[in-house]
Protein backbone atom coordinates (compact mmCIF):
# COMPACT_ATOMS: atom_id res chain seq x y z
CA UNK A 1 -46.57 12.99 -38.68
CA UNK A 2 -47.44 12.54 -42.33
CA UNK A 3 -44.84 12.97 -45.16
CA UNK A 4 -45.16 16.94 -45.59
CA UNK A 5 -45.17 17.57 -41.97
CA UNK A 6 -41.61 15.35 -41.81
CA UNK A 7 -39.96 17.18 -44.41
CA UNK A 8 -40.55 20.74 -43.02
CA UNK A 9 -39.46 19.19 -39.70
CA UNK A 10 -35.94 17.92 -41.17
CA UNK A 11 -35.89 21.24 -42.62
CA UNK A 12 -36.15 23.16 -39.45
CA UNK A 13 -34.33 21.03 -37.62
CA UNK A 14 -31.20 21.75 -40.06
CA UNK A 15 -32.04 25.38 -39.81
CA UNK A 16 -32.47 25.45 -35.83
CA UNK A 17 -28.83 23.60 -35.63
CA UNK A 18 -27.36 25.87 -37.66
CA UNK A 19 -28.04 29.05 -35.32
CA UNK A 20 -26.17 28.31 -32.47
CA UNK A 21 -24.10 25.06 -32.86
CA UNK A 22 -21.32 27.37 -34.32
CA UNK A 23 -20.83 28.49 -30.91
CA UNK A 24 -19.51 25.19 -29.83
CA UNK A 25 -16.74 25.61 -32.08
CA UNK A 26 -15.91 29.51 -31.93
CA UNK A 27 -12.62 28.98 -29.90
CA UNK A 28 -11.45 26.14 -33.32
CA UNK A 29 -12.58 28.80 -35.68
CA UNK A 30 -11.16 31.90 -34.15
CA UNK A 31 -7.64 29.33 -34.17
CA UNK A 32 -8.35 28.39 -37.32
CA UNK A 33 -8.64 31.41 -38.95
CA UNK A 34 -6.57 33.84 -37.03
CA UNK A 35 -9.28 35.92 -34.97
CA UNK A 36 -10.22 36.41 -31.74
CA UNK A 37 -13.12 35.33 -29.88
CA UNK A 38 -14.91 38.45 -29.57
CA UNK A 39 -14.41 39.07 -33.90
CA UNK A 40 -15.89 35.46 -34.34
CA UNK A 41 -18.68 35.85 -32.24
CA UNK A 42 -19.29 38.16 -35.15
CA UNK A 43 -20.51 35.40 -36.86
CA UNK A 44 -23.53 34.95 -34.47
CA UNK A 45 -24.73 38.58 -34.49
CA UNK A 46 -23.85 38.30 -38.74
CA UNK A 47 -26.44 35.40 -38.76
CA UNK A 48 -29.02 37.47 -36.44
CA UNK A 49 -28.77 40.27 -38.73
CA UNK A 50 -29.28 37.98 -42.47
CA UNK A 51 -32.54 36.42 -40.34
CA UNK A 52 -34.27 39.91 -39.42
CA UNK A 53 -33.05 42.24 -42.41
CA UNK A 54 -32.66 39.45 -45.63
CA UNK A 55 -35.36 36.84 -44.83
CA UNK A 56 -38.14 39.60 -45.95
CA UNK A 57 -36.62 40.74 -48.43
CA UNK A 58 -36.21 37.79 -50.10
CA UNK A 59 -40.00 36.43 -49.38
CA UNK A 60 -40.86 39.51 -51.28
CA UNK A 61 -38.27 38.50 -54.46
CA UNK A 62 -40.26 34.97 -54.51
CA UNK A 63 -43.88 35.91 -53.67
CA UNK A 64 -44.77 35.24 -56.86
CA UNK A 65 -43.52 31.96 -56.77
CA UNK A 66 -45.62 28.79 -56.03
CA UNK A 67 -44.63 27.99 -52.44
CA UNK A 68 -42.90 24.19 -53.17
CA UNK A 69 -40.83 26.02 -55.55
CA UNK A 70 -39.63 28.69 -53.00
CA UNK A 71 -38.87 26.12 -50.16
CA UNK A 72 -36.69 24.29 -52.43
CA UNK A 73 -34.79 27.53 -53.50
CA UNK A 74 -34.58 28.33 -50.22
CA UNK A 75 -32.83 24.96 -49.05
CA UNK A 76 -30.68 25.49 -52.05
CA UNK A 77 -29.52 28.37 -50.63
CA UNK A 78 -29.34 26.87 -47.26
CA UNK A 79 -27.27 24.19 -48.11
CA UNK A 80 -24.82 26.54 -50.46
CA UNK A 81 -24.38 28.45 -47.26
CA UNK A 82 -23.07 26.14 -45.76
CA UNK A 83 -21.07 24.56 -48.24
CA UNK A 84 -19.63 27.61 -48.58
CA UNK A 85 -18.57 27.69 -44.99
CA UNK A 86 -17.12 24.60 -44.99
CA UNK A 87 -14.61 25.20 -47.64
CA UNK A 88 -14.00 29.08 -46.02
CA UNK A 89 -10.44 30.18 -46.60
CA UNK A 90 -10.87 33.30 -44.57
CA UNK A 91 -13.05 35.01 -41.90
CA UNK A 92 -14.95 37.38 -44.10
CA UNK A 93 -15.62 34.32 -46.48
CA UNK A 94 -16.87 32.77 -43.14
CA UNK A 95 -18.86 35.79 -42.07
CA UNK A 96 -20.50 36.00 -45.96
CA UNK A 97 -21.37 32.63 -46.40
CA UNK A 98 -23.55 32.47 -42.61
CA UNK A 99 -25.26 35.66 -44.03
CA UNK A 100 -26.20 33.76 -47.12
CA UNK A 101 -27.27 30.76 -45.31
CA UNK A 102 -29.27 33.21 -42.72
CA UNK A 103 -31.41 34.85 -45.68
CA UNK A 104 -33.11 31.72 -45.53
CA UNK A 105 -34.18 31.26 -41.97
CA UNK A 106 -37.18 33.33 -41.70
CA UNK A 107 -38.32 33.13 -45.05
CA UNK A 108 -38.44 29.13 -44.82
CA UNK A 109 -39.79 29.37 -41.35
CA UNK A 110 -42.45 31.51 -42.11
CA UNK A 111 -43.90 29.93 -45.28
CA UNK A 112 -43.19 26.50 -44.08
CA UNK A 113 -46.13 27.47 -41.36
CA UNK A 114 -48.02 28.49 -44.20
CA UNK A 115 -48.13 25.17 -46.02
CA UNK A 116 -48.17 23.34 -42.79
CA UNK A 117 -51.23 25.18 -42.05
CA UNK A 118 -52.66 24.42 -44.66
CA UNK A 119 -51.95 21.16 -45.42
CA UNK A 120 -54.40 19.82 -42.25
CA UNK A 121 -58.54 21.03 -41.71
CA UNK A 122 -58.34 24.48 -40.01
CA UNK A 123 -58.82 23.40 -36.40
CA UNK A 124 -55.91 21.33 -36.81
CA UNK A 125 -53.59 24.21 -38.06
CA UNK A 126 -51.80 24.67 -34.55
CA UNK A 127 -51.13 21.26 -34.27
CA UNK A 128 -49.06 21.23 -37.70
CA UNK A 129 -47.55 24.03 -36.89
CA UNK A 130 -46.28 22.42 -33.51
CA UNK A 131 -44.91 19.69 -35.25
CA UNK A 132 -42.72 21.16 -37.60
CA UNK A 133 -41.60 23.09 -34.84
CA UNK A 134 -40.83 20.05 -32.78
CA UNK A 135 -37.65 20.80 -35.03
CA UNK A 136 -36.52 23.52 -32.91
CA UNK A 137 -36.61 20.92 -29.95
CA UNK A 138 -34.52 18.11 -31.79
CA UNK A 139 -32.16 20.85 -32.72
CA UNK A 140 -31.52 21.62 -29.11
CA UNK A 141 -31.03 18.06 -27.65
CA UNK A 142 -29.50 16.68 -30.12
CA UNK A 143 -28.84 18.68 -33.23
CA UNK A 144 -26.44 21.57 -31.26
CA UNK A 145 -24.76 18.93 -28.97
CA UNK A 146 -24.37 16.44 -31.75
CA UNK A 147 -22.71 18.93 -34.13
CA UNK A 148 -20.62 20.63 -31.47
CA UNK A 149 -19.35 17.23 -30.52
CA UNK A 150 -18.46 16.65 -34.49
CA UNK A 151 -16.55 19.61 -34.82
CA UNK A 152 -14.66 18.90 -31.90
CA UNK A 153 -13.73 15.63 -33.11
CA UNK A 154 -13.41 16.03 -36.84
CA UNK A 155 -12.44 20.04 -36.83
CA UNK A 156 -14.90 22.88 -36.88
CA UNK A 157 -15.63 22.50 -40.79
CA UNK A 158 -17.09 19.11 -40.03
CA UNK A 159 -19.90 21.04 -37.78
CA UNK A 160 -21.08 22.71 -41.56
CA UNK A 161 -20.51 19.65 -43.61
CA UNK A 162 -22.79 17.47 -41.41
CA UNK A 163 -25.25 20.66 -41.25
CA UNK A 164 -24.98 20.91 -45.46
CA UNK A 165 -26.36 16.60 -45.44
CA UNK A 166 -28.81 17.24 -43.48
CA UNK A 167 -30.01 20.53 -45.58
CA UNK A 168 -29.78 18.56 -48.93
CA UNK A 169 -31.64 15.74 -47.13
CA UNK A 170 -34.37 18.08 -46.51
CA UNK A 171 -34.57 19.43 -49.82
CA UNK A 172 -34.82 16.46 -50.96
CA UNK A 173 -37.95 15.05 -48.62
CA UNK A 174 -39.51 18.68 -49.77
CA UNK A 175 -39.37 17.70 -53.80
CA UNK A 176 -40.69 14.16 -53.13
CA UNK A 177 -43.23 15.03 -50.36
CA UNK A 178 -44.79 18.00 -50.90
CA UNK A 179 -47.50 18.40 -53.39
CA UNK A 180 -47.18 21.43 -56.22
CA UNK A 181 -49.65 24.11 -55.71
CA UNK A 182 -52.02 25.74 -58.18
CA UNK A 183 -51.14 29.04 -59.70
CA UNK A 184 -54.00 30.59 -58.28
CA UNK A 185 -52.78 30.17 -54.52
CA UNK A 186 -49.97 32.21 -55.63
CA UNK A 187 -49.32 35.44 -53.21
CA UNK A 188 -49.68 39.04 -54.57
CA UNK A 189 -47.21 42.10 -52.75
CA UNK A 190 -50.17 43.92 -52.36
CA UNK A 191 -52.18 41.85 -50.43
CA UNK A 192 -49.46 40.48 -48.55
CA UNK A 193 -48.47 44.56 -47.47
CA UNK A 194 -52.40 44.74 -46.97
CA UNK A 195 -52.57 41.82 -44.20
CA UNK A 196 -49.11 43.64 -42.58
CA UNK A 197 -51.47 46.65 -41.71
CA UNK A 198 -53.97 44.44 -39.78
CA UNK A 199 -53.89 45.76 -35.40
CA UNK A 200 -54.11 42.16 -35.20
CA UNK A 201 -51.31 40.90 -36.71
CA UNK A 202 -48.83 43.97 -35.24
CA UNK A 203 -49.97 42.70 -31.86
CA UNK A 204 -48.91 38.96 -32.58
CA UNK A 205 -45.87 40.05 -33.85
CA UNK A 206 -45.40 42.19 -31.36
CA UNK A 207 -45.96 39.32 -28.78
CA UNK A 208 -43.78 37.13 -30.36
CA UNK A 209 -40.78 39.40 -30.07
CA UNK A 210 -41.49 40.11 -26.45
CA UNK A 211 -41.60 36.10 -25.32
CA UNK A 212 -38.26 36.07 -26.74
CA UNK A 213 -37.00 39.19 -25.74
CA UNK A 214 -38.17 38.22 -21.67
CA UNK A 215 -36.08 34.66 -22.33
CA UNK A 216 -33.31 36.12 -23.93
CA UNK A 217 -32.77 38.62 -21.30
CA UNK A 218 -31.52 35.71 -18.56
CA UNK A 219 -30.74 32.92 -20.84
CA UNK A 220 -27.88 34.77 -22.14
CA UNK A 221 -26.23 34.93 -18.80
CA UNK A 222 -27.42 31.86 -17.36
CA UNK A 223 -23.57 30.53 -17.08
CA UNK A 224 -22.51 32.95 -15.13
CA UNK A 225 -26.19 33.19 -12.92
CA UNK A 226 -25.66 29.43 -12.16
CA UNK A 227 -21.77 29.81 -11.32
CA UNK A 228 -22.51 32.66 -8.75
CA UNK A 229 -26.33 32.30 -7.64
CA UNK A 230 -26.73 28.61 -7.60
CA UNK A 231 -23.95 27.26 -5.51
CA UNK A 232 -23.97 24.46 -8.65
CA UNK A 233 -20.57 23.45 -9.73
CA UNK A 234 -19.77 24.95 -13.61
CA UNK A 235 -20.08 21.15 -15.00
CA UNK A 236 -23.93 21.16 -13.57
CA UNK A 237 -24.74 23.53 -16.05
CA UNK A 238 -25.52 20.90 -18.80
CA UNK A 239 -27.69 19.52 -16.81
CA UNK A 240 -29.78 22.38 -16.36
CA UNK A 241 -29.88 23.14 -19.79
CA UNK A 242 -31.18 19.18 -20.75
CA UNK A 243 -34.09 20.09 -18.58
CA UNK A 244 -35.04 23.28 -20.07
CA UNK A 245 -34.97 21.90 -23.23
CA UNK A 246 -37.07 18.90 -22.32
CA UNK A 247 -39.53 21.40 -21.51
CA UNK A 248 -39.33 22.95 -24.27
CA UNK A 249 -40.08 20.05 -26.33
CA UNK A 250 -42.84 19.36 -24.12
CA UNK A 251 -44.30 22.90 -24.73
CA UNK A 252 -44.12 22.28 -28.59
CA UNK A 253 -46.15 19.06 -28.24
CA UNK A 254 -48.80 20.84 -25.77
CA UNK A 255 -48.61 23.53 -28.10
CA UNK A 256 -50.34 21.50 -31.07
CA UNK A 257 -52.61 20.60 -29.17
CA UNK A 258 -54.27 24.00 -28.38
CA UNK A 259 -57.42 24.92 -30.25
CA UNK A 260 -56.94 28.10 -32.28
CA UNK A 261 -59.75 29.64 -30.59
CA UNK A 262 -57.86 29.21 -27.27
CA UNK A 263 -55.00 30.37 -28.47
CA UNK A 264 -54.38 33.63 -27.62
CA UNK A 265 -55.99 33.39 -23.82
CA UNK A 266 -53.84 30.24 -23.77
CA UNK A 267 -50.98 32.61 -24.64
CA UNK A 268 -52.02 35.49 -22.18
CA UNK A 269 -51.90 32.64 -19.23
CA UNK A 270 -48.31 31.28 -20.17
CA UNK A 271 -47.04 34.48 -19.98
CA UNK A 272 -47.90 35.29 -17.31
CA UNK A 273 -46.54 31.79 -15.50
CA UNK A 274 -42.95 32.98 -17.64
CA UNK A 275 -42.85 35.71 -15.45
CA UNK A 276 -43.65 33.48 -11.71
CA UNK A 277 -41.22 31.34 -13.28
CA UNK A 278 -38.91 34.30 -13.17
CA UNK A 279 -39.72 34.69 -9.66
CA UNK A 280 -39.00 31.32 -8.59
CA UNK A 281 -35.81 31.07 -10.11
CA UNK A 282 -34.65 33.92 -8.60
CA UNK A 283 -36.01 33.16 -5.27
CA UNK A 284 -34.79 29.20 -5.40
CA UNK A 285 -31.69 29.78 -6.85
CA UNK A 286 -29.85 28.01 -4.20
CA UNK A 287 -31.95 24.83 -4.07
CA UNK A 288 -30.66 22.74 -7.32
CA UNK A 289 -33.95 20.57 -7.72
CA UNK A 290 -36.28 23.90 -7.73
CA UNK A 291 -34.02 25.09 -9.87
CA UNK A 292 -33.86 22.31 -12.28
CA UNK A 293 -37.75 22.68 -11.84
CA UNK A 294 -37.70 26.54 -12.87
CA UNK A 295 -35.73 25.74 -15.93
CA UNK A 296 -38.08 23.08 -17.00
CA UNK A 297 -41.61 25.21 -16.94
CA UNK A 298 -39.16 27.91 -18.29
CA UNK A 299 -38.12 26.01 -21.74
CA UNK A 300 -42.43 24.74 -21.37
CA UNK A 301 -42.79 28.46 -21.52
CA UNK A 302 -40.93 29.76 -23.69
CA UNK A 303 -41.32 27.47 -26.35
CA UNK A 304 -45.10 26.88 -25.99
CA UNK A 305 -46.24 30.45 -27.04
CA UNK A 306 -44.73 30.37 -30.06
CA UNK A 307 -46.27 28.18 -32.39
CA UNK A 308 -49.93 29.60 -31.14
CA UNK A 309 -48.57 33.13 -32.14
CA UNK A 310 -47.53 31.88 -35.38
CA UNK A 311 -50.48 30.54 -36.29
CA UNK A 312 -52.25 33.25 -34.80
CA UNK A 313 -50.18 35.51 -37.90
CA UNK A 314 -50.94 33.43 -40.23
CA UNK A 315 -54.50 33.33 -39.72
CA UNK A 316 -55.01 37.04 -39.19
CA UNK A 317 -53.12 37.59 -42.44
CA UNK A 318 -55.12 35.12 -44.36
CA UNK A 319 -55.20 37.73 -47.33
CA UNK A 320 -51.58 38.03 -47.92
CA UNK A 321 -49.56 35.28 -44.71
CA UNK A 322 -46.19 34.66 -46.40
CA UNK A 323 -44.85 38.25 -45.63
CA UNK A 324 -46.29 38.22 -42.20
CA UNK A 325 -45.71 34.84 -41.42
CA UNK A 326 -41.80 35.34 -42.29
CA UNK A 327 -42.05 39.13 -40.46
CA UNK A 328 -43.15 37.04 -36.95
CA UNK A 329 -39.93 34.73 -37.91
CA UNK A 330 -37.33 38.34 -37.81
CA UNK A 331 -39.83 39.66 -34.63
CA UNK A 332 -38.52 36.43 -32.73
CA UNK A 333 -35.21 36.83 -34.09
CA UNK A 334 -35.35 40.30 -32.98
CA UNK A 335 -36.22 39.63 -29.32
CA UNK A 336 -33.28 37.36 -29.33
CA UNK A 337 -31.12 40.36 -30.24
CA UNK A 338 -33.14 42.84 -28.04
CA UNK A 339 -33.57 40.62 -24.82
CA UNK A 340 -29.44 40.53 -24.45
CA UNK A 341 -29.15 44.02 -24.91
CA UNK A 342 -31.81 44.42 -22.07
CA UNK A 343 -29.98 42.34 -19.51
CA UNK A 344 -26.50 43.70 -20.33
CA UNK A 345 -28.44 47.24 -19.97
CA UNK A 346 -29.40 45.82 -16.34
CA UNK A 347 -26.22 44.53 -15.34
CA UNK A 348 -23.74 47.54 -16.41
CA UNK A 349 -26.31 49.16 -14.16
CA UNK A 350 -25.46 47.51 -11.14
CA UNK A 351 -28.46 44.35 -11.03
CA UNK A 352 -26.93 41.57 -9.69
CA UNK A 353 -27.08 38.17 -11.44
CA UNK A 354 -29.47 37.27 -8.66
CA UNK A 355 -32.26 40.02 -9.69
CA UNK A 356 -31.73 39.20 -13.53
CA UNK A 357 -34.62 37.25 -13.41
CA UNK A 358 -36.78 40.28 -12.64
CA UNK A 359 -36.11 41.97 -15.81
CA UNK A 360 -37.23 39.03 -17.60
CA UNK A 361 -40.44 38.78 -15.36
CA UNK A 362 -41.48 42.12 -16.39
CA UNK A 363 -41.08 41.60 -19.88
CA UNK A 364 -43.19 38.93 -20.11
CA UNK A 365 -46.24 40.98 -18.17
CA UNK A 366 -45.80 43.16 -20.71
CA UNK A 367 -46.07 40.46 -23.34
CA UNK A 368 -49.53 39.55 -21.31
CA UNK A 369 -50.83 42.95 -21.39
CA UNK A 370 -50.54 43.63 -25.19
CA UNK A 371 -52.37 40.10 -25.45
CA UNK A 372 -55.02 41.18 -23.20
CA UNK A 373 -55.09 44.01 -25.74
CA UNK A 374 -55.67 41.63 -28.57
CA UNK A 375 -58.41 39.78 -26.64
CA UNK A 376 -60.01 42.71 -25.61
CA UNK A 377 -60.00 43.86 -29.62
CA UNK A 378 -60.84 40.20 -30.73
CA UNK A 379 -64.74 40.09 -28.56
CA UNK A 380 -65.26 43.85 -29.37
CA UNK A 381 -65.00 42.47 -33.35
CA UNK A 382 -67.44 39.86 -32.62
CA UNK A 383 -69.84 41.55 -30.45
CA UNK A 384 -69.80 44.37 -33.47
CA UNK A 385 -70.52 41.69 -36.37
CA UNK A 386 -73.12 40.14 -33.80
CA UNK A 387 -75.13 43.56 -33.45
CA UNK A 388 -74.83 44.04 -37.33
């Protein structure tokens, strides 16, 4: 991993902690600051929400920035979030200060891919990309766990304090490692609007929200699926979590590895193996080493399509990719909203925990029929610029 590639991965990895370590420490804040655990899980949905609605707005406020200069406001920002946090007298201050540090999370996300991109030849794009998403991993086996442990030991402000070193850290490696660009690779609001109109580049995004909408849709409730479905004691849960995200750090490193012309069939074919992985967990559930199987190929799964997609954005919005590139970053974000919404949908219904998985399975066909879509769209282009 050269020097660039390291300092976008710190970055993400700060960012990726952030999301969801605070809810290893809801019950502390909630105490802390005289709310109840429904108001501070608040804070969660308040983060969502600054990731899908702020992030874009605010990559449209800096377009006209060179990018180095826009990461580094970003993890100013980032890091003021959090400081802010840490020194929060009261649960509004709380709530304001996540929002602030959320603004950030797409924007940085989705331009970092854009200089990881193109910091590497072209056929080595996906591969960058992969790696500073290998942040995303270290976030979930050790990042979350390590921070949750820190608030638990040192109080719940702790948790932000050790987040706020690790964003300064990054914005640090950024102004030492990353080279300055020249004006003229400076983005224009026109072009970047221009790329957003592209069939192409609504159907990756459109992809992207749907692989996390299909996860989303179980993972929420997978606590309660393993306490009634599995037989597994509640303190076997960890354990099933370590191996889904072992598999998703796998799928990050496979990930890099795909060439961009393979992407999307690559993507088309992991999708649909999300949705047999549905299937098996739901027909396994009561075997705990098929089910500590499922959960690996699931976190493979999930996490592998990603970074493909991303690139995929990026490179189909070549004429404008910050906007778009940050837009696939709140379409994720947005499937991590929607999928919950789906499952609770299903299970005020009447579905069982047992048939949860099903919902997700037919998500993620749908996710592999609007790529089929794309592929079919992607050889009628080329067999049209062939004939003329």
């Amino acid at each position: 991993m050269t020097a660039p590639l390291f300092a976008l991965f710190l970055a993400t990895f700060g960012i990726a902690t952030t999301e969801l370590a605070i809810v290893g420490v809801l019950p502390e804040i909630g105490a802390d600051l005289g709310v109840g655990i429904p108001r501070a899980g608040l804070l969660v949905s308040g983060y969502a929400a600054g990731v899908a609605l702020g992030s874009p707005i605010l990559t449209i406020l800096t377009m006209r920035l060179e990018r180095k200069a826009t990461l580094l406001l970003l993890m100013g920002l980032f890091v003021a979030g959090h400081v802010l946090s840490a020194v929060a007298p009261s649960y509004a201050w709380l709530l304001g200060a996540r929002i602030l540090a959320a603004v950030c999370h797409a924007s940085f996300l989705g331009i970092a891919a854009v200089v990881a991109a193109a910091s590497v030849p072209p056929d080595r794009s996906a591969r960058a990309v992969s790696l500073v998403w290998l942040g995303f991993a270290a976030a979930s086996l050790v990042g979350i766990p390590g921070a949750t442990a820190i608030g638990h030991a040192l109080g719940w402000r702790a948790t932000f304090w050790a987040i706020t070193l690790v964003g300064a850290a990054a914005a640090l490696a950024i102004a030492l490692c990353i080279p300055r660009q020249d004006a003229g690779e400076r983005s224009h609001i026109a072009s970047e609007v221009r790329a957003l109109a592209r069939t192409q580049v609504v159907l990756a995004m459109a992809i992207s929200l749907l692989v996390c909408a299909a996860t989303f849709s179980v993972f929420t409730y997978i606590a309660p699926f393993v306490a009634t479905e599995t037989g597994l004691r509640a303190d076997a849960l960890p354990a099933m979590l370590l191996c889904f995200g072992v598999g998703g750090t796998l799928g990050l490193l496979v990930a890099g590895r795909i060439r961009d012309r393979d992407a999307l069939p690559a993507v088309i074919a992991m999708l649909l193996a999300h949705a047999l992985v549905f299937i098996l967990l739901m027909l396994a559930s009561r075997s705990p080493i098929l089910v500590a199987v499922a959960m690996a190929a699931w976190g493979f799964l999930f996490l592998a399509p990603c970074v493909p997609l991303q690139t995929r954005v990026v490179v189909e919005a070549r004429e404008g990719p910050n906007l778009a590139s940050t837009l696939n970053q709140s379409a994720f974000n947005l499937g991590n909203a929607l999928g919950p919404a789906i499952g609770a949908g299903a299970l005020w219904a009447g579905l069982p925990y047992a048939q949860l998985p099903l919902m997700g399975a037919g998500i993620a066909v749908l996710g592999a029929a609007l790529g089929l879509l794309a592929l079919r769209l992607d050889r009628a282009s080329v067999a049209g610029s062939e004939v003329a």
